[in-house]
C-alpha atoms as a PDB file:
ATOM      1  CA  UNK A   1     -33.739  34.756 -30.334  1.00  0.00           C
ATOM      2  CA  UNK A   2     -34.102  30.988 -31.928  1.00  0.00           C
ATOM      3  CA  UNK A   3     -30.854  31.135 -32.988  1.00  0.00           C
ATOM      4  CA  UNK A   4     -29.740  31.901 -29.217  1.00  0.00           C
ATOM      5  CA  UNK A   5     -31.691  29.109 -27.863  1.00  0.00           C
ATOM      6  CA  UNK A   6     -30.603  26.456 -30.487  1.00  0.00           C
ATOM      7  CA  UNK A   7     -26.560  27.795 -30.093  1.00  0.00           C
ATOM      8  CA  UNK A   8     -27.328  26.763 -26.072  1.00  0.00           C
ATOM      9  CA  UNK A   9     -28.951  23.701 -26.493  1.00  0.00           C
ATOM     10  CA  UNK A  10     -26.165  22.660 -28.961  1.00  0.00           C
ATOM     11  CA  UNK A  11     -23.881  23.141 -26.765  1.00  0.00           C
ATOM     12  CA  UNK A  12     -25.570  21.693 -23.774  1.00  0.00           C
ATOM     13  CA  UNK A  13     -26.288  18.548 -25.630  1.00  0.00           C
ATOM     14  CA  UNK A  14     -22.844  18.421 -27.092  1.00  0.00           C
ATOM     15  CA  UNK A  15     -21.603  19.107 -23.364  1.00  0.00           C
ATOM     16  CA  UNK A  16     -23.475  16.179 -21.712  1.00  0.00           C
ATOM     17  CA  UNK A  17     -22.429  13.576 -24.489  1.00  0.00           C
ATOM     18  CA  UNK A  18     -19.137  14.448 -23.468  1.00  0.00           C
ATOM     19  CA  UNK A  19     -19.280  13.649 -19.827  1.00  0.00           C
ATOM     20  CA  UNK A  20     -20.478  10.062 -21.178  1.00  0.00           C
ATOM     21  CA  UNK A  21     -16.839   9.273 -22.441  1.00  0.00           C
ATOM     22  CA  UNK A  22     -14.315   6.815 -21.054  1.00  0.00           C
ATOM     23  CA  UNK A  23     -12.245   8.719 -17.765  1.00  0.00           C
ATOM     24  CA  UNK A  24      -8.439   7.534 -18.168  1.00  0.00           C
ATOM     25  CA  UNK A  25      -7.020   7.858 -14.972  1.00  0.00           C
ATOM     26  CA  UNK A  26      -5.079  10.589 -14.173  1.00  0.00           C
ATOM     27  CA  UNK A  27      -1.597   8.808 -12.688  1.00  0.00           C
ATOM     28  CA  UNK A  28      -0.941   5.774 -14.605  1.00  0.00           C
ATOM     29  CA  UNK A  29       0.027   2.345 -13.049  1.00  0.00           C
ATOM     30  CA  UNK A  30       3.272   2.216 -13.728  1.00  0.00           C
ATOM     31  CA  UNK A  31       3.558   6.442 -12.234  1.00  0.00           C
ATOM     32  CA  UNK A  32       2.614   4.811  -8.629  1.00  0.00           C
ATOM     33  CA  UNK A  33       6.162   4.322  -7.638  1.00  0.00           C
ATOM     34  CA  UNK A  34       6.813   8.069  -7.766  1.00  0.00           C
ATOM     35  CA  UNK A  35       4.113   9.154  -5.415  1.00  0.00           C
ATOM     36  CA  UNK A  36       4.888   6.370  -2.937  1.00  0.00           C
ATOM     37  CA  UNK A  37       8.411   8.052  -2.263  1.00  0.00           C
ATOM     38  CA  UNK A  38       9.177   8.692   1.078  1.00  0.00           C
ATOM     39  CA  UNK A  39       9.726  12.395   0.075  1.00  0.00           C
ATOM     40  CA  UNK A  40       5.770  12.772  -0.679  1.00  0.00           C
ATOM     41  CA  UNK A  41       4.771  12.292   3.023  1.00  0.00           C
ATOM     42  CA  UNK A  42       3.151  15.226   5.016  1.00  0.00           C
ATOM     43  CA  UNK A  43       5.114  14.890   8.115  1.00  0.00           C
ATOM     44  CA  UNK A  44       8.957  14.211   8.267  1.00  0.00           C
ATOM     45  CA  UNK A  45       8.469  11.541  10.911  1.00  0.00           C
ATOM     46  CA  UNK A  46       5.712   8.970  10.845  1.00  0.00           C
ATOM     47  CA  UNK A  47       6.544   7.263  13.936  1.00  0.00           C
ATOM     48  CA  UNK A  48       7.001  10.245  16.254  1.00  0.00           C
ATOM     49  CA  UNK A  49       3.201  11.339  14.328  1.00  0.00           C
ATOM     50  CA  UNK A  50       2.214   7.952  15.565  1.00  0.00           C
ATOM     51  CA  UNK A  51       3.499   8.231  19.021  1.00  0.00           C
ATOM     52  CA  UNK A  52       2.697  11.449  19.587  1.00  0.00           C
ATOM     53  CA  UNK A  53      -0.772  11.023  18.408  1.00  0.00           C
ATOM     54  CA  UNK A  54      -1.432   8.278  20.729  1.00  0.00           C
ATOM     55  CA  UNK A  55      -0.168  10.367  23.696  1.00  0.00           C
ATOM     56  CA  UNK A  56      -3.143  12.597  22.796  1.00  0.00           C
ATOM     57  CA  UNK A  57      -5.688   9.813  22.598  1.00  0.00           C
ATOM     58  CA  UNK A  58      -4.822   8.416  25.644  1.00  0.00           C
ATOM     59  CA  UNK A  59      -4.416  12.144  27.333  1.00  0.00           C
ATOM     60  CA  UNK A  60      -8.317  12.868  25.540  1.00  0.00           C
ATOM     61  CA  UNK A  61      -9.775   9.694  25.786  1.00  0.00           C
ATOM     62  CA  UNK A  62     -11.114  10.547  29.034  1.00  0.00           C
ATOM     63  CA  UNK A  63     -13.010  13.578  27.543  1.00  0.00           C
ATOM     64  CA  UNK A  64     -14.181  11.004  25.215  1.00  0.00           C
ATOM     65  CA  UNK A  65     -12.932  13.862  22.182  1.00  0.00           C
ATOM     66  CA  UNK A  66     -10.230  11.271  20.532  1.00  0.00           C
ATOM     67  CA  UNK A  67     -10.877   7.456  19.079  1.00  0.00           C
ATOM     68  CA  UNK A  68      -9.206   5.504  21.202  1.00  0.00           C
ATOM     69  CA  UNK A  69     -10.652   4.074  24.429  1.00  0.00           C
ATOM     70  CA  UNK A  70      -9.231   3.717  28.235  1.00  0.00           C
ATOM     71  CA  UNK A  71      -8.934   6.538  30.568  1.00  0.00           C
ATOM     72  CA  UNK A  72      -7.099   9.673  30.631  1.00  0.00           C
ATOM     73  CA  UNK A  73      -4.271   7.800  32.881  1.00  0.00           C
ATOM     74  CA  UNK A  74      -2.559   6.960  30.094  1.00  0.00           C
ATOM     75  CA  UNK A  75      -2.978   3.136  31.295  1.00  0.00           C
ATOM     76  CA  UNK A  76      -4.559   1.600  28.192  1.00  0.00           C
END
């Protein structure tokens, strides 16, 4: 039984020292470029997103459910 309890603190101590070392980040500086590429966007067309997302502000803004402000009218 002391031999359980002393394996587990062991490794609990030897597990907390380790969260105490340096982090290196995960995508280095000069790996930035690659993750920037057009081809790692979510939607195909950013403007149309853009347009089409302010149709349904100004369409919801009279519900008050979106973030931009003026009336449903579409006259902001």
């Amino acid at each position: 039984m002391n031999r359980i309890i002393f394996n587990f603190l062991l490794s609990a101590i030897l597990f907390l020292l380790t969260a105490c070392s340096s982090v290196d980040p995960w995508v280095k500086p000069y790996e930035r470029g690659n993750l920037a590429d057009p081809i790692m966007l979510m939607d195909r067309d950013p403007v149309s997103s853009s347009y089409l997302g302010h149709v349904h502000d100004a369409r919801e803004g009279a519900r008050g459910a979106g973030t931009a402000a003026g009336g449903g009218c579409g006259c902001n």
